[in-house]
Protein backbone atom coordinates (compact mmCIF):
# COMPACT_ATOMS: atom_id res chain seq x y z
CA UNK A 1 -112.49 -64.83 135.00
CA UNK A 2 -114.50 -64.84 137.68
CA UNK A 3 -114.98 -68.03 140.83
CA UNK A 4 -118.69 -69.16 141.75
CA UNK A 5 -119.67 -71.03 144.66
CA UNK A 6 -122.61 -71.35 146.66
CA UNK A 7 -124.27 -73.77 149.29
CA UNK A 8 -128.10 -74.89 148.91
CA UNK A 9 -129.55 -71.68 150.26
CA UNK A 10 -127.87 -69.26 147.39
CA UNK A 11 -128.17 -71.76 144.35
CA UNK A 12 -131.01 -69.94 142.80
CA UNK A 13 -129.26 -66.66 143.27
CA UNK A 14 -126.12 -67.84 142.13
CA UNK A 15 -128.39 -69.35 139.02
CA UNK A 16 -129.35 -65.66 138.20
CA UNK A 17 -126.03 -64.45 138.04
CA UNK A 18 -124.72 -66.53 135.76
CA UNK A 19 -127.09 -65.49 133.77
CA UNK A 20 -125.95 -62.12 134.20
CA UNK A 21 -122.38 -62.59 133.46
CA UNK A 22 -123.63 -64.19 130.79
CA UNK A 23 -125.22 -60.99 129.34
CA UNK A 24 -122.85 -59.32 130.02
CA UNK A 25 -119.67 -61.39 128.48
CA UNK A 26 -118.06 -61.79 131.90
CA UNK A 27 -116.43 -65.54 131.92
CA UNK A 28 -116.99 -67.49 134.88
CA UNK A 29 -115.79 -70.75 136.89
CA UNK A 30 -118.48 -72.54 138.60
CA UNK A 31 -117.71 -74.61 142.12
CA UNK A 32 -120.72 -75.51 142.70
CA UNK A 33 -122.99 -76.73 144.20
CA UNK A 34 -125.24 -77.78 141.47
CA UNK A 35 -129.12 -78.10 143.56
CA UNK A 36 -130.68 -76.52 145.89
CA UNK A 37 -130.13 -79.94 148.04
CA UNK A 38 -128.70 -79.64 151.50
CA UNK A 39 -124.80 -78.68 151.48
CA UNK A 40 -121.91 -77.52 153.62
CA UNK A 41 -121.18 -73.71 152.41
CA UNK A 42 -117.46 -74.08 153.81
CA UNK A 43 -116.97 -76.85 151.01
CA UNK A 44 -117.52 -74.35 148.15
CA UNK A 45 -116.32 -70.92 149.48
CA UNK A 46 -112.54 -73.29 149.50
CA UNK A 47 -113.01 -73.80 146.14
CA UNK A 48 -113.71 -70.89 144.46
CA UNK A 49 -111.01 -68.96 146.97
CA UNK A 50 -108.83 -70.91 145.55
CA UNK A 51 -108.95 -69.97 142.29
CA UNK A 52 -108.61 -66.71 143.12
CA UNK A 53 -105.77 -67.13 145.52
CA UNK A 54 -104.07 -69.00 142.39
CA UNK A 55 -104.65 -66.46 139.50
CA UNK A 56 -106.99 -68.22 137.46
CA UNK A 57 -109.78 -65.94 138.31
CA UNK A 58 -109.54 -62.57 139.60
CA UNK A 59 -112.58 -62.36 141.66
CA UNK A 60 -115.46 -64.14 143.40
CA UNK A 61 -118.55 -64.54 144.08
CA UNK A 62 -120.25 -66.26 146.86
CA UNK A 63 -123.61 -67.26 148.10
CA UNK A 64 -125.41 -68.78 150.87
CA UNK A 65 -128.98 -68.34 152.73
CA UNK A 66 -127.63 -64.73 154.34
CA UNK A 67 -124.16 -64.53 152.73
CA UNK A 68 -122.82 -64.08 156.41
CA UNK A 69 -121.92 -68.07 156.76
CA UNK A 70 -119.93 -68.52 153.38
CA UNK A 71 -118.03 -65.10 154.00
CA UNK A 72 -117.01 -65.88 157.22
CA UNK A 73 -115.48 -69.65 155.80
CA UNK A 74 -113.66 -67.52 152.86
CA UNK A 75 -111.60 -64.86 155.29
CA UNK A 76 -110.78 -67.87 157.27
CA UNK A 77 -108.43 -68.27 154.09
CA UNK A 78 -105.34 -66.15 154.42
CA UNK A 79 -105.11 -64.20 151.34
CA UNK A 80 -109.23 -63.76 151.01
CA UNK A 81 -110.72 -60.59 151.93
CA UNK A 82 -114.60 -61.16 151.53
CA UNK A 83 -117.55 -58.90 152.21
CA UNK A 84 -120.89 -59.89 152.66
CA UNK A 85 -123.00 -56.95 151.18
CA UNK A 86 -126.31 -56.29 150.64
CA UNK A 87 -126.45 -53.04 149.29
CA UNK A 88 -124.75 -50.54 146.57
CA UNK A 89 -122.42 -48.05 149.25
CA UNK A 90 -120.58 -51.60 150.82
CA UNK A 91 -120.14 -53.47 147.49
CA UNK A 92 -118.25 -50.43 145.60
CA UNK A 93 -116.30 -49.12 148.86
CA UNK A 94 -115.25 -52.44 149.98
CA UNK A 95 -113.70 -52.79 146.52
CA UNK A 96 -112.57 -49.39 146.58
CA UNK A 97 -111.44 -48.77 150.05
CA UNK A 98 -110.64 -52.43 150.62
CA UNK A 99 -109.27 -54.41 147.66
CA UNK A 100 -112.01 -57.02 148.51
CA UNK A 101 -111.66 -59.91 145.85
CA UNK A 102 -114.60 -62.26 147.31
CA UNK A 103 -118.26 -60.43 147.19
CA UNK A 104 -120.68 -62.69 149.05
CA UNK A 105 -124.42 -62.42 148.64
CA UNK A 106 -127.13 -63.91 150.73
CA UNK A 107 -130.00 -65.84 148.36
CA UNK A 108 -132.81 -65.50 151.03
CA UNK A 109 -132.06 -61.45 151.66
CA UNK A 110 -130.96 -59.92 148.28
CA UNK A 111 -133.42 -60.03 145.64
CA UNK A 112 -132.05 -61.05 142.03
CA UNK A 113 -132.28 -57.12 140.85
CA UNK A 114 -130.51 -55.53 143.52
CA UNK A 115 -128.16 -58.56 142.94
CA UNK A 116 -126.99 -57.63 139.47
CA UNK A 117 -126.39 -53.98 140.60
CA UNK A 118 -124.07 -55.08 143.35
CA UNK A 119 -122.01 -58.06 141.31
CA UNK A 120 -121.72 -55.20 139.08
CA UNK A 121 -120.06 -52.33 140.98
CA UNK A 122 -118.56 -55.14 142.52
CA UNK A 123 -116.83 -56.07 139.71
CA UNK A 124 -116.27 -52.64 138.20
CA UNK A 125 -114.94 -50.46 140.83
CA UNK A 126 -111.26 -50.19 140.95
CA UNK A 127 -109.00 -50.32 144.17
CA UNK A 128 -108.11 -46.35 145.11
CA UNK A 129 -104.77 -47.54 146.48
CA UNK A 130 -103.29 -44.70 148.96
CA UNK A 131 -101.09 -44.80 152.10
CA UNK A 132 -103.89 -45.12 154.17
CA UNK A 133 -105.85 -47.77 152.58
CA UNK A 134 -102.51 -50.04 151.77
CA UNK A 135 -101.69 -49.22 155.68
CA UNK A 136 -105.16 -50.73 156.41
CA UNK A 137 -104.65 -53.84 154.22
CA UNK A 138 -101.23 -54.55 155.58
CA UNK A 139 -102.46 -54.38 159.19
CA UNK A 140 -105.33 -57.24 158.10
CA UNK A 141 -102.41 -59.17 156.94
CA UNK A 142 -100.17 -59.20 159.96
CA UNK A 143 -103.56 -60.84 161.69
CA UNK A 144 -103.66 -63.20 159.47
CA UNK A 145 -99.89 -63.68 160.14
CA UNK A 146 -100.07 -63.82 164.14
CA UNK A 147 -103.39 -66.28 164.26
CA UNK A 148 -101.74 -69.10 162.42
């Protein structure tokens, strides 16, 4: 299962992958927001983190107008380790490399092609795991830990 959310700036992007997941048999959650009216981004990146953060889905998906504004409000959330990417190298090695479980897209810089290619090695690429990379990870956590 994967977590949706977007603000008003990535609802049409966040439209098209649906649609994709749809194709493709991949079930989804959907946060909102349901227009392309004027939102907060912060509202939505909460909700679908939470899921996440909870176990009812294993990944998510964000959007916004750049990507940058709703992936900065989901690492604020302890647990969340989001990437704003907009192309193929950062989506698979911040899965692989980083364990990232929150891909964020922007809706006004990544057409709806380029899109599909990036939810999908996204959400197909496999953690490495290693010494160094769980080193990494556990470092990210104790800042988490000391900016409380």
């Amino acid at each position: 299962m994967i977590a949706l959310g977007c603000d008003h700036g990535g609802f049409l992007l966040k439209q098209e992958i649906k649609a994709y997941l749809e194709e493709q048999g991949i079930p989804y959650l959907d946060f909102g927001t349901d227009s392309c009216d004027s939102c907060d981004y912060p509202d939505f990146a909460k909700a679908a983190c939470a899921a996440v953060l909870d176990g009812s889905c294993e990944k998510a998906l964000l959007f916004c107008g750049t990507g940058v504004g709703i992936s900065m409000a989901a690492n604020k959330i302890k647990g969340i380790r989001a990437a704003c990417c907009s192309d193929y190298f950062s989506a698979k090695y911040t899965r692989l490399h980083n364990n990232a479980n929150v891909l964020c897209l922007g809706g006004r810089v990544v057409g709806p092609g380029l899109a599909r290619e990036l939810v999908d090695v996204f959400l197909h690429t496999a953690y490495e795991g290693g010494e160094r990379h769980e080193r990494r990870l556990k470092k990210i956590e104790a800042l988490e830990n000391e900016n409380k």
